[in-house]
C-alpha atoms as a PDB file:
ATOM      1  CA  UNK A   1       0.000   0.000   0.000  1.00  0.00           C
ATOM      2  CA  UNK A   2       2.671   2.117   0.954  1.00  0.00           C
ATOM      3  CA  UNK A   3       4.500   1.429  -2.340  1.00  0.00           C
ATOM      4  CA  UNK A   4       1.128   1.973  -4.203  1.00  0.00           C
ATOM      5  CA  UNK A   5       0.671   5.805  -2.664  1.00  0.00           C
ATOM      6  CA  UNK A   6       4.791   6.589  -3.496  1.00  0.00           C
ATOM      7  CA  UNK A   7       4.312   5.746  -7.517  1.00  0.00           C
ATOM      8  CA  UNK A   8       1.340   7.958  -7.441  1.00  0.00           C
ATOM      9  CA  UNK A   9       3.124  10.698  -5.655  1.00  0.00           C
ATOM     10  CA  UNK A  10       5.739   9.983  -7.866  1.00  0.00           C
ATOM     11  CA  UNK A  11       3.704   9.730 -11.038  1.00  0.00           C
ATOM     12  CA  UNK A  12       1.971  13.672  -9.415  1.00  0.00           C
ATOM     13  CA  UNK A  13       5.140  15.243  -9.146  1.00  0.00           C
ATOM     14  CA  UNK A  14       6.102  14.122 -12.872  1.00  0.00           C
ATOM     15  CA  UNK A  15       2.886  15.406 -14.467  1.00  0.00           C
ATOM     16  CA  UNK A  16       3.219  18.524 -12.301  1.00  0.00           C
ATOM     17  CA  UNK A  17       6.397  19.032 -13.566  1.00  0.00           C
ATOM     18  CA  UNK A  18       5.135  18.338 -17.388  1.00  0.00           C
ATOM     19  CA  UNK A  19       2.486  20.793 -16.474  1.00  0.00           C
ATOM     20  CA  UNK A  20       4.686  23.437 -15.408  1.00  0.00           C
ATOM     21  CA  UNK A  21       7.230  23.282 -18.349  1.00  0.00           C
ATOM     22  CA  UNK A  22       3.990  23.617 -20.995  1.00  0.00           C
ATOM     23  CA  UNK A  23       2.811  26.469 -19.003  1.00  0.00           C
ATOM     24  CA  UNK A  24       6.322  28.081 -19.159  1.00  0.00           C
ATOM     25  CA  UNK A  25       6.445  27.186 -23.107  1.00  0.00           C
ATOM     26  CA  UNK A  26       2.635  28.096 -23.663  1.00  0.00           C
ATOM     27  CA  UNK A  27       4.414  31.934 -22.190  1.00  0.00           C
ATOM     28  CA  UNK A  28       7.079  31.925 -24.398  1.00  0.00           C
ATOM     29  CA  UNK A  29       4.681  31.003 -27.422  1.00  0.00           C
ATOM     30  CA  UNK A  30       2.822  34.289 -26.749  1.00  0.00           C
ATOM     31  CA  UNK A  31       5.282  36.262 -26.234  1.00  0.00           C
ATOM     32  CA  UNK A  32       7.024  35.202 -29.583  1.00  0.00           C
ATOM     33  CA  UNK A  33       3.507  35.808 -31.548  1.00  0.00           C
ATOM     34  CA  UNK A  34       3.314  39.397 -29.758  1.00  0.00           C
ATOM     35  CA  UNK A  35       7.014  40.051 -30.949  1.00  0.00           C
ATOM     36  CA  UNK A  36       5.790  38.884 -34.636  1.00  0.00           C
ATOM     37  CA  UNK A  37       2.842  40.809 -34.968  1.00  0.00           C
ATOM     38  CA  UNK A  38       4.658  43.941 -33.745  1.00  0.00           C
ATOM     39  CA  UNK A  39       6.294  44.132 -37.210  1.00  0.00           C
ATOM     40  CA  UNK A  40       3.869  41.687 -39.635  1.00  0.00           C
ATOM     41  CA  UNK A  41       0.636  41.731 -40.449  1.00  0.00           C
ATOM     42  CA  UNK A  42      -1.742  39.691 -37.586  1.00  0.00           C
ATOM     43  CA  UNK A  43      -3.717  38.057 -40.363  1.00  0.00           C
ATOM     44  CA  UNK A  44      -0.060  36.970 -41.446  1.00  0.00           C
ATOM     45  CA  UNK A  45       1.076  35.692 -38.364  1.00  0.00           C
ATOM     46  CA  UNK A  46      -1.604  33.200 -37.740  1.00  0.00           C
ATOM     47  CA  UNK A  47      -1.011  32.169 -41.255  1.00  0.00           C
ATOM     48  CA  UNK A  48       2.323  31.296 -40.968  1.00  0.00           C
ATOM     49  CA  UNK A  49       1.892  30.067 -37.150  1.00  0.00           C
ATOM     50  CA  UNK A  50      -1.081  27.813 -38.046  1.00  0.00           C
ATOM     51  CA  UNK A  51       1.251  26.585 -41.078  1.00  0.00           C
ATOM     52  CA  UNK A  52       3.958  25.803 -39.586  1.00  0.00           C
ATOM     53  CA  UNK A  53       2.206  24.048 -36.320  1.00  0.00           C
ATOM     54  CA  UNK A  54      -0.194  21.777 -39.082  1.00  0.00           C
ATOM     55  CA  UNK A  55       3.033  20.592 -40.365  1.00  0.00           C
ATOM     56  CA  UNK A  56       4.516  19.599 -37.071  1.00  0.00           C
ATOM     57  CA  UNK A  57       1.298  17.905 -36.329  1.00  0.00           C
ATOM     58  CA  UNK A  58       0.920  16.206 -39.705  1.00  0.00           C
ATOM     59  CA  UNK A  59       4.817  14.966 -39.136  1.00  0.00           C
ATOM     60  CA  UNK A  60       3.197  13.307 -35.991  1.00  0.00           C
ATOM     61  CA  UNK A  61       0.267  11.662 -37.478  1.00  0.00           C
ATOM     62  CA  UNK A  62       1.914   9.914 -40.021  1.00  0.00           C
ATOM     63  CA  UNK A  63       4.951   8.841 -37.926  1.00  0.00           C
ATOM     64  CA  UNK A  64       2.316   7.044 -35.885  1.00  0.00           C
ATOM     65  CA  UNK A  65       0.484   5.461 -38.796  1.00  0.00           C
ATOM     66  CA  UNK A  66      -2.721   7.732 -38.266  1.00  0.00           C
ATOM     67  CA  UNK A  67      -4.685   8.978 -41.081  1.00  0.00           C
ATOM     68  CA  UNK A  68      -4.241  12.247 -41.520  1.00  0.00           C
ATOM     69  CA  UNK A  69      -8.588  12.498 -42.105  1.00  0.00           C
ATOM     70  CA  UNK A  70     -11.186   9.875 -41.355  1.00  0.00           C
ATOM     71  CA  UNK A  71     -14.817  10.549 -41.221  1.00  0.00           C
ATOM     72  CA  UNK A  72     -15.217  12.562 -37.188  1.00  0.00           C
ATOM     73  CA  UNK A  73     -13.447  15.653 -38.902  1.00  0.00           C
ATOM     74  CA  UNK A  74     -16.898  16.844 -40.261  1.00  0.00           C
ATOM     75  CA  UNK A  75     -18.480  15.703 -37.414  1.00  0.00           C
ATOM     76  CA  UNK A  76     -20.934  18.287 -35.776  1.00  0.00           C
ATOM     77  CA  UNK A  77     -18.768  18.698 -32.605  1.00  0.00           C
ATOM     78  CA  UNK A  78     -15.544  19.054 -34.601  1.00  0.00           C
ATOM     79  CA  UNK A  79     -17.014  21.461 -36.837  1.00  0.00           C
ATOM     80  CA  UNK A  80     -18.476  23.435 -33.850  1.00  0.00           C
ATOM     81  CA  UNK A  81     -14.588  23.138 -32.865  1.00  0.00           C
ATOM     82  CA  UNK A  82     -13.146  24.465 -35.693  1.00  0.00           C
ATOM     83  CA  UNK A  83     -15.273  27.434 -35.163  1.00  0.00           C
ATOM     84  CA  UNK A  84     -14.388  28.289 -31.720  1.00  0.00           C
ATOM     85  CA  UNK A  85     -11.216  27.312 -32.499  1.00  0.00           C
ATOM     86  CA  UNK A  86     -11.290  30.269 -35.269  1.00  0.00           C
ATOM     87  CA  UNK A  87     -12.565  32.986 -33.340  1.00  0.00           C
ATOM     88  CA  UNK A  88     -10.603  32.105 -29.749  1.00  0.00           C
ATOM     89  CA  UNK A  89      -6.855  32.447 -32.222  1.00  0.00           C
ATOM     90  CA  UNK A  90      -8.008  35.430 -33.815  1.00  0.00           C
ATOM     91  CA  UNK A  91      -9.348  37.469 -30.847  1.00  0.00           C
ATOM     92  CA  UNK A  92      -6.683  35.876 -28.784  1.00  0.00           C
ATOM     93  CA  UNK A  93      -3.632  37.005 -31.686  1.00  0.00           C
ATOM     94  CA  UNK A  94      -5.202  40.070 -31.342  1.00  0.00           C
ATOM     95  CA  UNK A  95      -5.024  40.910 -28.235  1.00  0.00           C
ATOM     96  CA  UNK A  96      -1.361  39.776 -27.643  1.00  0.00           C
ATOM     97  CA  UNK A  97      -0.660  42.457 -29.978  1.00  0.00           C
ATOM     98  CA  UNK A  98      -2.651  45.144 -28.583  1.00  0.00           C
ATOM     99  CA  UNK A  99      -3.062  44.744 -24.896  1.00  0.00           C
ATOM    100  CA  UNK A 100       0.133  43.941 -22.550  1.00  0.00           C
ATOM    101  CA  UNK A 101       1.311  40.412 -22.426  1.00  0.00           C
ATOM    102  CA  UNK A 102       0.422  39.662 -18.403  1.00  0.00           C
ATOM    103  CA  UNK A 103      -3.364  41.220 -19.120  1.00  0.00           C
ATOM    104  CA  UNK A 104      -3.991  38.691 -22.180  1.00  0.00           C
ATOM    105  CA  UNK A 105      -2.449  36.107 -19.989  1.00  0.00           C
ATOM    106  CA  UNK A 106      -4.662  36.910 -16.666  1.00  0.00           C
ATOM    107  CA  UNK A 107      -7.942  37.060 -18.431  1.00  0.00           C
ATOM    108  CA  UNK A 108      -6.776  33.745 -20.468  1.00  0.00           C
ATOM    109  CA  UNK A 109      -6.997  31.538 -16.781  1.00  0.00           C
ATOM    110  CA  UNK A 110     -10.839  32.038 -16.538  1.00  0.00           C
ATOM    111  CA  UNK A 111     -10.512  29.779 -19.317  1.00  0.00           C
ATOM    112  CA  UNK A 112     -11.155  26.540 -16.999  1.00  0.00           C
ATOM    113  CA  UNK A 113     -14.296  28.517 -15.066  1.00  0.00           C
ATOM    114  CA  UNK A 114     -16.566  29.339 -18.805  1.00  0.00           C
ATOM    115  CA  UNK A 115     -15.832  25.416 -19.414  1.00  0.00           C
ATOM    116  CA  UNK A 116     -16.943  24.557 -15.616  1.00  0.00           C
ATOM    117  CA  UNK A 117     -19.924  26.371 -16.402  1.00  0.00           C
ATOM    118  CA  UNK A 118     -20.561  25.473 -20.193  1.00  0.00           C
ATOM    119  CA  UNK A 119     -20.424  21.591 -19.057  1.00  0.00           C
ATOM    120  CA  UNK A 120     -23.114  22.360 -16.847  1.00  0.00           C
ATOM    121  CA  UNK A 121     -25.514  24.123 -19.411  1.00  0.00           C
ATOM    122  CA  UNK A 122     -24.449  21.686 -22.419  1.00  0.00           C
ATOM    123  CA  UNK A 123     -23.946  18.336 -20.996  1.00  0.00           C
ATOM    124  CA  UNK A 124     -25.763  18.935 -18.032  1.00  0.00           C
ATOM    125  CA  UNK A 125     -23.037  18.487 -15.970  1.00  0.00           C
ATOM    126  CA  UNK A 126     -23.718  18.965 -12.167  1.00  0.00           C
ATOM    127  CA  UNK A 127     -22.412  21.917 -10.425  1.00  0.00           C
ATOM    128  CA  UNK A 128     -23.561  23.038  -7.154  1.00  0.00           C
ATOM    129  CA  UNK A 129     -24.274  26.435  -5.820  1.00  0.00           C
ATOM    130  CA  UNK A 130     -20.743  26.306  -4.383  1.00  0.00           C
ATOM    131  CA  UNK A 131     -18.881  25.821  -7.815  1.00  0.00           C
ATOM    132  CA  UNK A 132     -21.232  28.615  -9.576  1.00  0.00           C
ATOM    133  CA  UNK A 133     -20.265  30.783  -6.579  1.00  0.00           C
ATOM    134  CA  UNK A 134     -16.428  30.460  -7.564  1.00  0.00           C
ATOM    135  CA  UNK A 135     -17.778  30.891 -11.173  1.00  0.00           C
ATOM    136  CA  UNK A 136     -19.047  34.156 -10.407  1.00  0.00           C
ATOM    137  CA  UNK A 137     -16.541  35.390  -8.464  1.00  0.00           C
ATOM    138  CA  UNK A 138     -14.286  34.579 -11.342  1.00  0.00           C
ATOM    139  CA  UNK A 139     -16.115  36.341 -13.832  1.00  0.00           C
ATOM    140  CA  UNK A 140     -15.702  38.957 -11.293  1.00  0.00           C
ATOM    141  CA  UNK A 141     -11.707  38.828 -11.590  1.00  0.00           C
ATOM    142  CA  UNK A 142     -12.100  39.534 -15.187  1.00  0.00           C
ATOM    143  CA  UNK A 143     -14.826  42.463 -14.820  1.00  0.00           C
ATOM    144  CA  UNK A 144     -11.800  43.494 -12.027  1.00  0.00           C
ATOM    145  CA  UNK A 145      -8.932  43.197 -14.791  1.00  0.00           C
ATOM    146  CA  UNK A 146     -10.953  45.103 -17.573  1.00  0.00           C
ATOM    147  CA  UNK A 147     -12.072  47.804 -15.371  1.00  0.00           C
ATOM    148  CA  UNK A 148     -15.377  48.824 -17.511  1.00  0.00           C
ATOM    149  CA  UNK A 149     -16.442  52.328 -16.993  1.00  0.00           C
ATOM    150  CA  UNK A 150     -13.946  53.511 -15.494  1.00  0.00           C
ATOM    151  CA  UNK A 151     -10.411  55.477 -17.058  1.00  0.00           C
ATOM    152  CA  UNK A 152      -8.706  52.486 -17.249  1.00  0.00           C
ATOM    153  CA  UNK A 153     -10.901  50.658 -19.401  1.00  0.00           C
ATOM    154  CA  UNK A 154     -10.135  49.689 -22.723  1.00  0.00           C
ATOM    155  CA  UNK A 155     -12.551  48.085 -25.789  1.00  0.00           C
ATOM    156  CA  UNK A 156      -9.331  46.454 -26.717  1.00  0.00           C
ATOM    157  CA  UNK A 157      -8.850  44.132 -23.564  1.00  0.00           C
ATOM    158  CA  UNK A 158     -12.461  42.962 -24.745  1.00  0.00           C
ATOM    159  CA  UNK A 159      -9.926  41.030 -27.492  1.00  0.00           C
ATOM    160  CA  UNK A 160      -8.724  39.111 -24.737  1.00  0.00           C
ATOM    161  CA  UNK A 161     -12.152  38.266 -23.100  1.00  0.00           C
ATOM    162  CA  UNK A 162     -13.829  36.969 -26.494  1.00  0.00           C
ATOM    163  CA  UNK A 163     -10.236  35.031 -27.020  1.00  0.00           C
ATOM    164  CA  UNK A 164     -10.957  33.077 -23.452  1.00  0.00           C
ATOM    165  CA  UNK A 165     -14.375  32.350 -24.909  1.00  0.00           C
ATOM    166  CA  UNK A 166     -13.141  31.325 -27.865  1.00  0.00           C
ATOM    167  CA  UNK A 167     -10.741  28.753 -26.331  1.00  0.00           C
ATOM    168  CA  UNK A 168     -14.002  27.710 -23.707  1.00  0.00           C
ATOM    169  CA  UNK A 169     -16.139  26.561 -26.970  1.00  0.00           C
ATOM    170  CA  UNK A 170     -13.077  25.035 -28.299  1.00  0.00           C
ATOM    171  CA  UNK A 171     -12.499  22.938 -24.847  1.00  0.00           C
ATOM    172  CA  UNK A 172     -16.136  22.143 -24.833  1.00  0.00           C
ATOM    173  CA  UNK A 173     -16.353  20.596 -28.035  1.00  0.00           C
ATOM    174  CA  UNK A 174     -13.523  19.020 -27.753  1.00  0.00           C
ATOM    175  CA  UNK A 175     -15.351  16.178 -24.926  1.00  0.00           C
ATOM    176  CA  UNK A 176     -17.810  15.907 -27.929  1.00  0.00           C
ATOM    177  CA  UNK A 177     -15.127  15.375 -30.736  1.00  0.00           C
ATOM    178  CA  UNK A 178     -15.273  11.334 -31.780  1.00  0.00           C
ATOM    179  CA  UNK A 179     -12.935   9.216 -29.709  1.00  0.00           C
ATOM    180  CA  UNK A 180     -11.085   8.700 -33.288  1.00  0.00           C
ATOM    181  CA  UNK A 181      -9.532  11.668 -33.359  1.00  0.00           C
ATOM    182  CA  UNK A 182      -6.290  11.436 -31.536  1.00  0.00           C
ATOM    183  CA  UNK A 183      -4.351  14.279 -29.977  1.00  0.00           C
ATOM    184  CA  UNK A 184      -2.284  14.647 -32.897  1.00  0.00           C
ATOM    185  CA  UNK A 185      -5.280  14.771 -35.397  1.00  0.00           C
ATOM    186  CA  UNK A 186      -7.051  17.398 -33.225  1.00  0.00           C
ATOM    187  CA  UNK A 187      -4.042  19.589 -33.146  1.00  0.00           C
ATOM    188  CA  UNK A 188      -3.685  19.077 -37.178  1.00  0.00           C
ATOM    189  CA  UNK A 189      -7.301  20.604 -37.674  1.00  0.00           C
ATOM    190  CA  UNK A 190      -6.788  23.143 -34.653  1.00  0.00           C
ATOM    191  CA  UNK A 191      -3.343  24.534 -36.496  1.00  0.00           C
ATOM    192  CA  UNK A 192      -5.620  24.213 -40.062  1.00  0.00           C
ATOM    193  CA  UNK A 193      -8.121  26.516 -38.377  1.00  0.00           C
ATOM    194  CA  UNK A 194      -5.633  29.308 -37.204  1.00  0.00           C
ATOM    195  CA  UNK A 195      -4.785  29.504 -41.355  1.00  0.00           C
ATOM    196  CA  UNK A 196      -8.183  29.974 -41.826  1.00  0.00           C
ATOM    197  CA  UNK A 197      -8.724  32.518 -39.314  1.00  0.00           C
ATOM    198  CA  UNK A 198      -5.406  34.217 -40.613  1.00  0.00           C
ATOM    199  CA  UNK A 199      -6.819  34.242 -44.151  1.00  0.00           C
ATOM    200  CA  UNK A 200     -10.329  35.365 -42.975  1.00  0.00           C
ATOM    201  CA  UNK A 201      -9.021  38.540 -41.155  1.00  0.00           C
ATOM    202  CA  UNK A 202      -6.375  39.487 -43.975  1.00  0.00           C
ATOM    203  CA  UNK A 203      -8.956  39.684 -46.444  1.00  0.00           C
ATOM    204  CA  UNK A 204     -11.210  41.921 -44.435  1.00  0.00           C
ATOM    205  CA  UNK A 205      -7.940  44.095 -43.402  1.00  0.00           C
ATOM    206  CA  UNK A 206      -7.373  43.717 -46.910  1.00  0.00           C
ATOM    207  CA  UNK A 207      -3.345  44.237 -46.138  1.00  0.00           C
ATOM    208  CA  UNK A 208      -0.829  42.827 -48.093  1.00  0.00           C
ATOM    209  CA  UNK A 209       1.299  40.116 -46.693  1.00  0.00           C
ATOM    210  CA  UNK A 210       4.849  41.540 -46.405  1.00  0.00           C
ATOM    211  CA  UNK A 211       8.188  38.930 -46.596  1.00  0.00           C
ATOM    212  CA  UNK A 212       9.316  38.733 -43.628  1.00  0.00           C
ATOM    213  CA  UNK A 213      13.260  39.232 -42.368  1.00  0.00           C
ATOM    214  CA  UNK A 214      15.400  36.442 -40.439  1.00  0.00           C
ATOM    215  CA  UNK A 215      14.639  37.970 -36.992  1.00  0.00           C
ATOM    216  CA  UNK A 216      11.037  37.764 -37.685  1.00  0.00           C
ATOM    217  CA  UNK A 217      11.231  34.009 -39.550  1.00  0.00           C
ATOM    218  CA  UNK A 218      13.238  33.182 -35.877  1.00  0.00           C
ATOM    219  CA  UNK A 219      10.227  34.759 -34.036  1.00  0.00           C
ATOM    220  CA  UNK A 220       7.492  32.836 -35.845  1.00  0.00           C
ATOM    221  CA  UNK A 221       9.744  29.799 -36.487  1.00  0.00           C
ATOM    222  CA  UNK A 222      10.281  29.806 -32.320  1.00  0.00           C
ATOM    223  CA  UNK A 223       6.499  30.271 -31.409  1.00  0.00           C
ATOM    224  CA  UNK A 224       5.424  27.001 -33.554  1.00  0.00           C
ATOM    225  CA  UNK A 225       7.941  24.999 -32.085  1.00  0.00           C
ATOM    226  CA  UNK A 226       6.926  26.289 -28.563  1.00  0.00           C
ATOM    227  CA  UNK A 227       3.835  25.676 -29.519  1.00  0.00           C
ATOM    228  CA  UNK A 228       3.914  22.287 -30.471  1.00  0.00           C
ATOM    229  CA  UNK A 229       6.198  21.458 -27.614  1.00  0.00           C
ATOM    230  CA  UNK A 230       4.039  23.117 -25.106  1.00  0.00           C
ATOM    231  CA  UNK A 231       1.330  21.083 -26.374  1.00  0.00           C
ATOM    232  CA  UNK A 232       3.263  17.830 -25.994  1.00  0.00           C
ATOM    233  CA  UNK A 233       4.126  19.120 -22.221  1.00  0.00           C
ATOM    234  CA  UNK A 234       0.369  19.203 -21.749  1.00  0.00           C
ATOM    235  CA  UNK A 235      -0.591  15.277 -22.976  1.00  0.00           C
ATOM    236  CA  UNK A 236       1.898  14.295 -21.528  1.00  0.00           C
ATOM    237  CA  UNK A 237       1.337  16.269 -18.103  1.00  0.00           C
ATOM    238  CA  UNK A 238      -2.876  14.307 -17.851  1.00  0.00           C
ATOM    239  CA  UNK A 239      -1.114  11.388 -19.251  1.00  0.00           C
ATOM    240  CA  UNK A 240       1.380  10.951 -16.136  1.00  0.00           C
ATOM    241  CA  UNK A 241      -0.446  12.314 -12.892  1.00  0.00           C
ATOM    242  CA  UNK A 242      -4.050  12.723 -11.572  1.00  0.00           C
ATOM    243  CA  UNK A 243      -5.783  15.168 -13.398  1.00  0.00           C
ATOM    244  CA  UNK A 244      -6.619  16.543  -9.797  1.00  0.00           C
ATOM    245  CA  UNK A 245      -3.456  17.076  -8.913  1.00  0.00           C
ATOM    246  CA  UNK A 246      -1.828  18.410 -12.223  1.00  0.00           C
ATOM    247  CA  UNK A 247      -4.436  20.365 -13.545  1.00  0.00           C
ATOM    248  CA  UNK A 248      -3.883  23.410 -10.168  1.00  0.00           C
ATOM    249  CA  UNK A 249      -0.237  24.031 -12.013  1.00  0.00           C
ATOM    250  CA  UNK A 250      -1.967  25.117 -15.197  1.00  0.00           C
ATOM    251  CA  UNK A 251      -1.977  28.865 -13.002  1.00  0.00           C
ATOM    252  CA  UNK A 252       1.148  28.513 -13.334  1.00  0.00           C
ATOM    253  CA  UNK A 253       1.273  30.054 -16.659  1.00  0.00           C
ATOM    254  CA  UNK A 254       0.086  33.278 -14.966  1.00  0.00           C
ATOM    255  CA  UNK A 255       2.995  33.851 -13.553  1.00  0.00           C
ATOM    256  CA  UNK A 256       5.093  33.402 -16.426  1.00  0.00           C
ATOM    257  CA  UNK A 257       3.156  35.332 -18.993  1.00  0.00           C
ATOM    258  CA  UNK A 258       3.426  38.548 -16.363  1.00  0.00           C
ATOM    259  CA  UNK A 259       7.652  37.894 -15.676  1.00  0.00           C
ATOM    260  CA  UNK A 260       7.876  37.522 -19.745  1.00  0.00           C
ATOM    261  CA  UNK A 261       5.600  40.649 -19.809  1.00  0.00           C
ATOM    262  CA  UNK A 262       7.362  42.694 -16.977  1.00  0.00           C
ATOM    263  CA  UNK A 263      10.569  41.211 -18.660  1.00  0.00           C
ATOM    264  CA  UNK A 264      10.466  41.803 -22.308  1.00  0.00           C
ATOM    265  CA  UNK A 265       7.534  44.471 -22.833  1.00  0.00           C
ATOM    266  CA  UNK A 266       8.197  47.035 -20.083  1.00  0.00           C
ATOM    267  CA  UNK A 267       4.706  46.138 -18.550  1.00  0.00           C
ATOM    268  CA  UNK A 268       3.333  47.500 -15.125  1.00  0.00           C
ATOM    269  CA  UNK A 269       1.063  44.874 -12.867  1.00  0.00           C
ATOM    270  CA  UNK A 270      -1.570  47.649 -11.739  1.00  0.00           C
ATOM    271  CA  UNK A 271      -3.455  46.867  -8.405  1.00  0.00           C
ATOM    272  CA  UNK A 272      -6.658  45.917 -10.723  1.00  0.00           C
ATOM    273  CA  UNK A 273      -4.872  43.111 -12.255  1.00  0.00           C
ATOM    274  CA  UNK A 274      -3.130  42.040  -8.886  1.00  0.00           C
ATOM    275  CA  UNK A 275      -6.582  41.440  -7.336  1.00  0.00           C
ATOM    276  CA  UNK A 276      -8.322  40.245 -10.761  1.00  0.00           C
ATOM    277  CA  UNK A 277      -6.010  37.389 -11.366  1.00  0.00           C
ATOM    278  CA  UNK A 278      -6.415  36.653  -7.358  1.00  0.00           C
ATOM    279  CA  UNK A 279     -10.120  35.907  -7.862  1.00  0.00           C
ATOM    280  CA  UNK A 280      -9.522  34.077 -10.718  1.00  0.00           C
ATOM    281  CA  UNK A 281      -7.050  31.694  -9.466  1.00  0.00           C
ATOM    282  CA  UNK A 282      -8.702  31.219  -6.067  1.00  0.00           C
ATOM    283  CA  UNK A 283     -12.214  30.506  -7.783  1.00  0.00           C
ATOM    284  CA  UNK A 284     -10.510  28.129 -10.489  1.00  0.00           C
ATOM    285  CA  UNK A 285      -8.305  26.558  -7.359  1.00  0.00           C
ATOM    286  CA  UNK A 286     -11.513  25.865  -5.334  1.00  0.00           C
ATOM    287  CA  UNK A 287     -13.599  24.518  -8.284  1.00  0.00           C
ATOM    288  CA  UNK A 288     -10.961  22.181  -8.977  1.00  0.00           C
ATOM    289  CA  UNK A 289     -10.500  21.321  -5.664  1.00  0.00           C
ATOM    290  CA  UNK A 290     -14.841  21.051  -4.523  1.00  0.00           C
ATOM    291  CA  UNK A 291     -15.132  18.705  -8.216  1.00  0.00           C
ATOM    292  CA  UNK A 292     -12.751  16.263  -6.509  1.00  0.00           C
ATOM    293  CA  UNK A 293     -14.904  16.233  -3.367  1.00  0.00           C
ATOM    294  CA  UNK A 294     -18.037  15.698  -5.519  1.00  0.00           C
ATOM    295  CA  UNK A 295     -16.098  13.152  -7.282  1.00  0.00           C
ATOM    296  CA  UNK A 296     -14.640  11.257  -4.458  1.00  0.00           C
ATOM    297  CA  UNK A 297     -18.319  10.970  -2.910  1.00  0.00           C
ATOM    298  CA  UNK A 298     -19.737   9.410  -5.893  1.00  0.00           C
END
């Protein structure tokens, strides 16, 4: 028994670690994209980002013998995926290069609350009044963060917020995506979508792609590989400890995304987002936390 409780502490401390290094990568994704679209087109960016990312992905698929389509890619959920998955890059790109880094970031971990929430109004997943309580107070962090109607509000840091949704659908339909489609498959068709959100906002700019230099090749070159790496992290993070325990470390991100921020951009942390990101991490700790009481009682 003893021996038993050791491996899974072991096995924990693993996937925590995996967790923390994609978190860390995830940061260093951004911050590359933010670099990028500083100097290219945003419409470009994802272009060449979702490219280069469907090509790692692809590389994957075939290695292990999948096929790069069977018939769950136009599947309702996966379709309702793509979607989400569409809108949550663009807004997301967006923001990351209009808004400071650490404020995308912040208003990125209520993420895990609008899919808490969405699994109880879709699937009719049960939540209790204490886990809609956290929700709330959550939502709250962001409404902190955003500050509207006051001086320091900005329309633009409503990028960020229809990003997080964005990503929430995506999550969503992903528990609804056929149990064909293996990790590698789903990140081939999420990469494919980020081209077609790319393409989709460059013809409405209606700006011309521009070649870009070495520096910027480096910049977009480094955020797929991040990307893909950061992703790998993640499987392989739920793959190696209890969800339960893992899945608290995904905050960590936070905390990179506002050192790369602080770091790299010359951001500020104001008290807003101090106490914003405080709610939100508290609320998401908690409902993570009360689902493995509910869990362990069933």
């Amino acid at each position: 028994m003893t021996h038993h409780i050791a491996t899974d502490r072991k096995a924990n401390l693993a996937g925590s670690a995996w967790m923390i290094a994609a978190m860390a990568v995830f940061a260093i994704e951004d911050a590359l994209i933010k670099a990028a679209s500083t100097m290219l087109p945003v419409g470009e960016v994802l272009v060449l980002f979702g490219l280069g990312g469907a090509l790692a992905f692809a590389f994957v698929a075939l290695i292990n013998k999948q096929p790069l389509y069977n018939p769950g890619v136009v599947s309702r959920p996966m379709l309702i995926r793509v979607v989400f998955e569409v809108s949550g890059r663009l807004f997301y790109v967006l923001a990351l290069s209009l808004i400071p880094l650490s404020a995308v970031t912040v208003i990125l971990q209520a993420t895990p609350l609008v899919v808490v929430a969405g699994a109880a109004v879709v699937f009719g997943e049960k939540v209790g009044w204490r886990r809609w309580t956290a929700i709330f107070l959550g939502l709250a962090g962001v409404v902190v963060i955003i500050q509207p109607g006051t001086d320091g509000f900005s329309m633009l840091s409503l990028l960020a917020v229809l990003g997080m949704l964005g990503f929430a659908g995506r999550d969503l339909a992903s528990r609804a995506a056929p149990a064909t489609m293996s990790t590698a498959i789903l990140g081939l068709y999420g990469f494919i979508s980020i081209i077609v959100a790319g393409g989709l906002y460059s013809a409405w700019q209606g700006v011309a792609f521009v070649m870009p230099d070495a520096r910027i090749s480096l910049y977009v070159l480094g955020a797929v590989l991040a990307g893909v790496t950061a992703y790998s992290c993640l499987m392989k993070a739920m793959r190696t400890g209890e969800v339960s325990a893992v899945t608290p470390f995904r905050y960590s991100r936070l905390l990179f995304g506002i050192a790369l921020g602080i770091v790299l951009f010359g951001e500020r942390l104001s008290l807003a987002m101090v106490v914003g990101s405080g709610l939100i991490v508290v609320s998401g700790l908690f409902i993570l936390w009360r689902g493995r009481q509910v869990s362990g009682r069933t």
